[in-house]
N, C-alpha and C. Protein backbone atom coordinates (compact mmCIF):
# COMPACT_ATOMS: atom_id res chain seq x y z
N UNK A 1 -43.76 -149.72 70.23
CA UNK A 1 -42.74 -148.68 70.22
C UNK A 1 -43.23 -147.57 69.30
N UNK A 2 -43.10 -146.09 69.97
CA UNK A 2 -43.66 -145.10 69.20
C UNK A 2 -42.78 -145.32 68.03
N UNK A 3 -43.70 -144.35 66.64
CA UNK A 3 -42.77 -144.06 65.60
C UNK A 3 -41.61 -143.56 65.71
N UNK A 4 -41.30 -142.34 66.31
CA UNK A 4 -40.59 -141.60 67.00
C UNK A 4 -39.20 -142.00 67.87
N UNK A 5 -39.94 -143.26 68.36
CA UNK A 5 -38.91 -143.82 69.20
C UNK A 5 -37.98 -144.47 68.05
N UNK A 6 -38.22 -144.99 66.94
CA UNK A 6 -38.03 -145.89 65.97
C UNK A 6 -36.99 -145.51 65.24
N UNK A 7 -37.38 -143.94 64.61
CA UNK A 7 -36.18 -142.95 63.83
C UNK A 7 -35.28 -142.42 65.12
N UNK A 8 -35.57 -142.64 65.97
CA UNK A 8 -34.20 -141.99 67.29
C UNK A 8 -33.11 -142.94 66.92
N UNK A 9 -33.98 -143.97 67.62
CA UNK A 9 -32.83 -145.55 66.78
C UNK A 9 -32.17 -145.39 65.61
N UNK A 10 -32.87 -145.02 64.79
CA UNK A 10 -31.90 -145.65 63.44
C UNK A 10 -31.68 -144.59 63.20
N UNK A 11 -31.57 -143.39 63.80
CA UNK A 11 -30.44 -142.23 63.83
C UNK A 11 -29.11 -142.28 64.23
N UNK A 12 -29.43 -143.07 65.74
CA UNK A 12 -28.28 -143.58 66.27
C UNK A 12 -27.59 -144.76 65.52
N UNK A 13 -28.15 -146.00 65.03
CA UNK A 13 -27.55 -146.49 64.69
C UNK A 13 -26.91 -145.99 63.07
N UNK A 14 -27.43 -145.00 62.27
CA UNK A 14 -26.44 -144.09 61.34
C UNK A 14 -25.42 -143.64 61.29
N UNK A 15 -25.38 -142.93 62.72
CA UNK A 15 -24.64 -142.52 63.55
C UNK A 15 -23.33 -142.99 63.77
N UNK A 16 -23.15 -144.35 63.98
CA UNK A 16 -22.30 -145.00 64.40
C UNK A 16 -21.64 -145.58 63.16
N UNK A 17 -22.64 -145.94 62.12
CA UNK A 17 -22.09 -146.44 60.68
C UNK A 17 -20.89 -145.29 60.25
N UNK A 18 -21.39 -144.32 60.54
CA UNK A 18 -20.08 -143.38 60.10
C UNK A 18 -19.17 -142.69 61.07
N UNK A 19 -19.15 -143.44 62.55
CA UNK A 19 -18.14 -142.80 63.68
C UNK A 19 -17.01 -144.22 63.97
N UNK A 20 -17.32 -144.95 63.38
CA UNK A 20 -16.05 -146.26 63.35
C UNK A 20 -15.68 -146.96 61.96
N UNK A 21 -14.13 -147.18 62.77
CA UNK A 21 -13.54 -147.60 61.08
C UNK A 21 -13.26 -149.00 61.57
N UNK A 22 -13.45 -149.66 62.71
CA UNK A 22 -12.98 -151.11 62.54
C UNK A 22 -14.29 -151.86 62.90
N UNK A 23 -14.30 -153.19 62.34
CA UNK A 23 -15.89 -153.71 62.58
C UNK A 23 -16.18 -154.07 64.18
N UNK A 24 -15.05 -154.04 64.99
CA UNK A 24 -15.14 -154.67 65.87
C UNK A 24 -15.65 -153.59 66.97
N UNK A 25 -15.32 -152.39 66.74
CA UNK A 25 -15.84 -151.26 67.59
C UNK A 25 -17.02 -151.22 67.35
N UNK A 26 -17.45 -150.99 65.95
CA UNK A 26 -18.42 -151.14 65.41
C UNK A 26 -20.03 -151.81 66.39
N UNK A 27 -19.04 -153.24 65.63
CA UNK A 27 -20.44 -153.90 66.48
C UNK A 27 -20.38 -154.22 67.98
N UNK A 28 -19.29 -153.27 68.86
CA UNK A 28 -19.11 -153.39 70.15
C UNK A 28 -20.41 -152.32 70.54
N UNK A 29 -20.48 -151.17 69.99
CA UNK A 29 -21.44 -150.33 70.24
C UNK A 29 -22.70 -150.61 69.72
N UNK A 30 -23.02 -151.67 67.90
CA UNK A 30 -24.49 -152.03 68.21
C UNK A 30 -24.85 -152.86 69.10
N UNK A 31 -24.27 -153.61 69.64
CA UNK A 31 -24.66 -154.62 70.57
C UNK A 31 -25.05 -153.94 72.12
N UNK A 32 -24.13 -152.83 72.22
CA UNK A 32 -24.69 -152.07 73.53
C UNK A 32 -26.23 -151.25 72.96
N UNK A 33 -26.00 -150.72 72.14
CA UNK A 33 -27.36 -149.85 71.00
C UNK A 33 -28.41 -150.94 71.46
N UNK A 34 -28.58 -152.46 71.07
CA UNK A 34 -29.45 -153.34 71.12
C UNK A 34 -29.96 -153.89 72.01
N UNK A 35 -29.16 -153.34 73.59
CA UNK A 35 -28.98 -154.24 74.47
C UNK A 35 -30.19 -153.24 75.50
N UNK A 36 -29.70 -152.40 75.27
CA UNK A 36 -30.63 -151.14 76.15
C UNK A 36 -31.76 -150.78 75.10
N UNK A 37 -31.95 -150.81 74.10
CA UNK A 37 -33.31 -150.86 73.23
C UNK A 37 -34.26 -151.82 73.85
N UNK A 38 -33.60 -153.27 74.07
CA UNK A 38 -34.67 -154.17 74.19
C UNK A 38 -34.24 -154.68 75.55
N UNK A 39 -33.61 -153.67 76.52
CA UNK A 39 -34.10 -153.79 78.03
C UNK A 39 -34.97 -152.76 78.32
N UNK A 40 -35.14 -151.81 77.50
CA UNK A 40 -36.10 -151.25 77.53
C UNK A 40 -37.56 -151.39 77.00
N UNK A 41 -37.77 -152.16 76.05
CA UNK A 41 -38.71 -152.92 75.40
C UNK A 41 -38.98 -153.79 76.45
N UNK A 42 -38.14 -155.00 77.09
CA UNK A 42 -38.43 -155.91 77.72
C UNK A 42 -39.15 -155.85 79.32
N UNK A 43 -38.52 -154.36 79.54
CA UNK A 43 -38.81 -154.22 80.97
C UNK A 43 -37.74 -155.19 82.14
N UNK A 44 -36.54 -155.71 81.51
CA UNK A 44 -36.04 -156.58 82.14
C UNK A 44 -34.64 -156.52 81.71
N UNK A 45 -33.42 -156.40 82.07
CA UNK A 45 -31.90 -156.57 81.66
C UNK A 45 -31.93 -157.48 80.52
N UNK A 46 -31.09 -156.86 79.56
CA UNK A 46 -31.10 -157.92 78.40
C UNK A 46 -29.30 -157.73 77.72
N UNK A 47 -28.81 -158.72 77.43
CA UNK A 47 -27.31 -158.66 76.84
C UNK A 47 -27.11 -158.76 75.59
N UNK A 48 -26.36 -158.39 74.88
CA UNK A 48 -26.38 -159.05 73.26
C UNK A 48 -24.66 -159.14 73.18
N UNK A 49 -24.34 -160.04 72.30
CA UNK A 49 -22.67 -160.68 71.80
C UNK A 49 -23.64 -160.89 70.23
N UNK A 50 -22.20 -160.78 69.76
CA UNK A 50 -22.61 -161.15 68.06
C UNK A 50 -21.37 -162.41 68.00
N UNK A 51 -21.79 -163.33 67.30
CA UNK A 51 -20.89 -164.63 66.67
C UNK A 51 -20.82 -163.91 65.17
N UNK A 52 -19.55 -164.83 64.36
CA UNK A 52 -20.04 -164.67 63.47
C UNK A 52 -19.40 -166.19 63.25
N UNK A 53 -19.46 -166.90 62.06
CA UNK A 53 -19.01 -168.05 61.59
C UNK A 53 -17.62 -167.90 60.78
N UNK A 54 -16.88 -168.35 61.32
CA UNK A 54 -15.41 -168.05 60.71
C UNK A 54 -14.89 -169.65 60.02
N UNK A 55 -14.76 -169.75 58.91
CA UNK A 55 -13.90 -171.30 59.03
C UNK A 55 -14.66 -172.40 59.32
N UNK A 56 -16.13 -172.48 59.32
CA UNK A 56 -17.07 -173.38 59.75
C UNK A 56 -16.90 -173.13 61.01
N UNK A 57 -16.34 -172.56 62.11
CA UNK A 57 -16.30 -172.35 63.31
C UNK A 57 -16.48 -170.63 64.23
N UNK A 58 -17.50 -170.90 65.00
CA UNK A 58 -18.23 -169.46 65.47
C UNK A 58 -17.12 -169.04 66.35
N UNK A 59 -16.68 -167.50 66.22
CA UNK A 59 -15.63 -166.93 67.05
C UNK A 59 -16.68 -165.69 67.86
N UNK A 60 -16.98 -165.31 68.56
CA UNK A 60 -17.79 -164.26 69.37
C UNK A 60 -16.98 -163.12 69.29
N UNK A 61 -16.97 -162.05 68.71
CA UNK A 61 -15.94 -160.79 67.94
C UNK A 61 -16.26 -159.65 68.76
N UNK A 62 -17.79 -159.60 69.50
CA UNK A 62 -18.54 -158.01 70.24
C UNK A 62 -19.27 -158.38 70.87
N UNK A 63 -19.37 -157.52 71.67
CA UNK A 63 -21.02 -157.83 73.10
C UNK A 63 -20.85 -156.44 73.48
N UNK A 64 -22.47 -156.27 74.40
CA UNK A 64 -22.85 -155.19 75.08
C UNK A 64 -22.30 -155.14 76.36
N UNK A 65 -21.34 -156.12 76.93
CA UNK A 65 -20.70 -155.94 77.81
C UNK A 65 -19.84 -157.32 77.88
N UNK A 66 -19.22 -157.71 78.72
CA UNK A 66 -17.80 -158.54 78.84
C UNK A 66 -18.80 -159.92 79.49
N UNK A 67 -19.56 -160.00 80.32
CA UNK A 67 -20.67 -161.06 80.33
C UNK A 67 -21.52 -161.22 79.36
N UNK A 68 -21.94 -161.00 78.30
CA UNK A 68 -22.14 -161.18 76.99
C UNK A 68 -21.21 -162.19 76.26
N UNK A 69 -20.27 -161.40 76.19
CA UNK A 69 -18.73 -161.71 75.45
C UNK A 69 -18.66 -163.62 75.95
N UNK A 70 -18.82 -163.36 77.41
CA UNK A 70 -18.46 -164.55 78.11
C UNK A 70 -19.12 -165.50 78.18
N UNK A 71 -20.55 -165.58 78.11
CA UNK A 71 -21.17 -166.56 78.06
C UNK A 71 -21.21 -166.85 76.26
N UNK A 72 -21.33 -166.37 75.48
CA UNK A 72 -20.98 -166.56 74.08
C UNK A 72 -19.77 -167.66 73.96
N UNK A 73 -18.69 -167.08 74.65
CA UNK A 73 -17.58 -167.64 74.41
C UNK A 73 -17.72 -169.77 75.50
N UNK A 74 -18.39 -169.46 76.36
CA UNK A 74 -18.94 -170.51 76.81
C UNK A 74 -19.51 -171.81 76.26
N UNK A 75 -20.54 -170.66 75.57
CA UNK A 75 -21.24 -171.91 74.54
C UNK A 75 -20.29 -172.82 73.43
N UNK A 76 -19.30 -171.47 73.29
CA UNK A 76 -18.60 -172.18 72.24
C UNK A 76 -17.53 -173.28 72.55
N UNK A 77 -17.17 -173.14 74.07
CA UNK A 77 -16.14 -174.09 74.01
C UNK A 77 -17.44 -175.24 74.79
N UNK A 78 -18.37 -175.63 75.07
CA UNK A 78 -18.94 -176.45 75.29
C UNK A 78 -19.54 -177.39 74.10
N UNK A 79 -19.50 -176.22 73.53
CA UNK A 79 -20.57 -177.10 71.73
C UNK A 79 -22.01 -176.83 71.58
N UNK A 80 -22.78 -176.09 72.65
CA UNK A 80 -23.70 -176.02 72.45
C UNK A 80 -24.36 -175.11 73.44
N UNK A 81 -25.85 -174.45 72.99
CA UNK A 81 -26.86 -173.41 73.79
C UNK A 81 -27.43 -172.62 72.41
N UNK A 82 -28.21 -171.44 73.38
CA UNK A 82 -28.85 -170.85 72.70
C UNK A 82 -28.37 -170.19 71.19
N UNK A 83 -27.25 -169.29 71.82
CA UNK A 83 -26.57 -168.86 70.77
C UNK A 83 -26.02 -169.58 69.72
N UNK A 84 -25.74 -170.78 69.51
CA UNK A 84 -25.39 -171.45 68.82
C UNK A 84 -26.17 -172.15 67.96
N UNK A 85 -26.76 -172.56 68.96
CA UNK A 85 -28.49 -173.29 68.12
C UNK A 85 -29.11 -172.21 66.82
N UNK A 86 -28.69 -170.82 67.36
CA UNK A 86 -29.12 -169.66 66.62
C UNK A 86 -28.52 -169.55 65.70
N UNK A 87 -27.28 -169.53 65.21
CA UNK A 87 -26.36 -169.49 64.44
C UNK A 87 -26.71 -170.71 63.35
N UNK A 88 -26.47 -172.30 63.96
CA UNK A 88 -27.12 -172.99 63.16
C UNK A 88 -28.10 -173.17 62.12
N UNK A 89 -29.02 -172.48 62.51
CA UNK A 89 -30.54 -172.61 62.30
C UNK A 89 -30.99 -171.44 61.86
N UNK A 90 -30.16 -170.62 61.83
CA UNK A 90 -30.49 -168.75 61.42
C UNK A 90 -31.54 -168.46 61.85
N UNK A 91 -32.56 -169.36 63.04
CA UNK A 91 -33.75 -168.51 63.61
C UNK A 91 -33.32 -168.31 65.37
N UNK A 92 -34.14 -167.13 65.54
CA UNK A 92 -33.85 -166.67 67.14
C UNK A 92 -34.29 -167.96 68.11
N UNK A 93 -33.64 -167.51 68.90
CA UNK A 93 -33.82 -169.10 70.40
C UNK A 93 -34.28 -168.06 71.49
N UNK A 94 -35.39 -168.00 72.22
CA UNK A 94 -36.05 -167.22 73.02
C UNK A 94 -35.63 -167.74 74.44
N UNK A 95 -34.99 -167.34 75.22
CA UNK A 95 -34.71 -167.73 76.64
C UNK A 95 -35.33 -167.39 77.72
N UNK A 96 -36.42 -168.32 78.27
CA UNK A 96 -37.77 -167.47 79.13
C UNK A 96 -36.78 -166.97 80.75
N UNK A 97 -35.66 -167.83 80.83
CA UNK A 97 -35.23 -167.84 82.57
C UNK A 97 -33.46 -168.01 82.07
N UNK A 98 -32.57 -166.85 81.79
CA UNK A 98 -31.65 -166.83 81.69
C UNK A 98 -30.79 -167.25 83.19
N UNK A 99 -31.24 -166.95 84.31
CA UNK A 99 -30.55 -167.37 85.78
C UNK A 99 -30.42 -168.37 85.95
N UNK A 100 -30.92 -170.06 85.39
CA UNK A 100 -30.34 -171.22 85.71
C UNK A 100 -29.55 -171.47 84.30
């Protein structure tokens, strides 16, 4: 990624630090910010949802879109997947084939 491309980003995401007052808008728009960064990086559709840990228990609060939101919210009432494993473990879970 050019340099260039790099400060566009974190212009935008400045941007936004000071155009919302609730966290939830907030990170409704980095998650779209992140989602099209690294479908564009990826060359391939990419989604992002944020968890956070509430109460010893993960509540899914934002996503880059409502299928984000939903499969987040999935994992959680099942007990388990990527996102969660992630949360656990505070390291990323790489998903080569999101379609099965």
């Amino acid at each position: 990624m050019a340099f260039n491309q790099v400060q566009s980003d974190y212009h935008q995401l400045q941007g936004l630090l000071a155009t919302f007052e609730d966290l939830r808008s907030f990170l409704n728009r980095l998650t779209a910010l992140g989602a099209e960064v690294m479908t564009e990086a990826a060359g391939a559709k990419v989604e992002c949802a944020v968890t956070l840990r509430r109460q010893k228990r993960p509540v899914t609060i934002a996503g880059s879109s409502e299928v984000a939101v939903r499969l987040d919210e999935i994992e959680q009432a099942v007990g388990g997947g990527p996102c969660t494993e992630a949360l656990k473990t505070g390291s990323p879970v790489l998903l080569a084939d999101v379609s099965t």
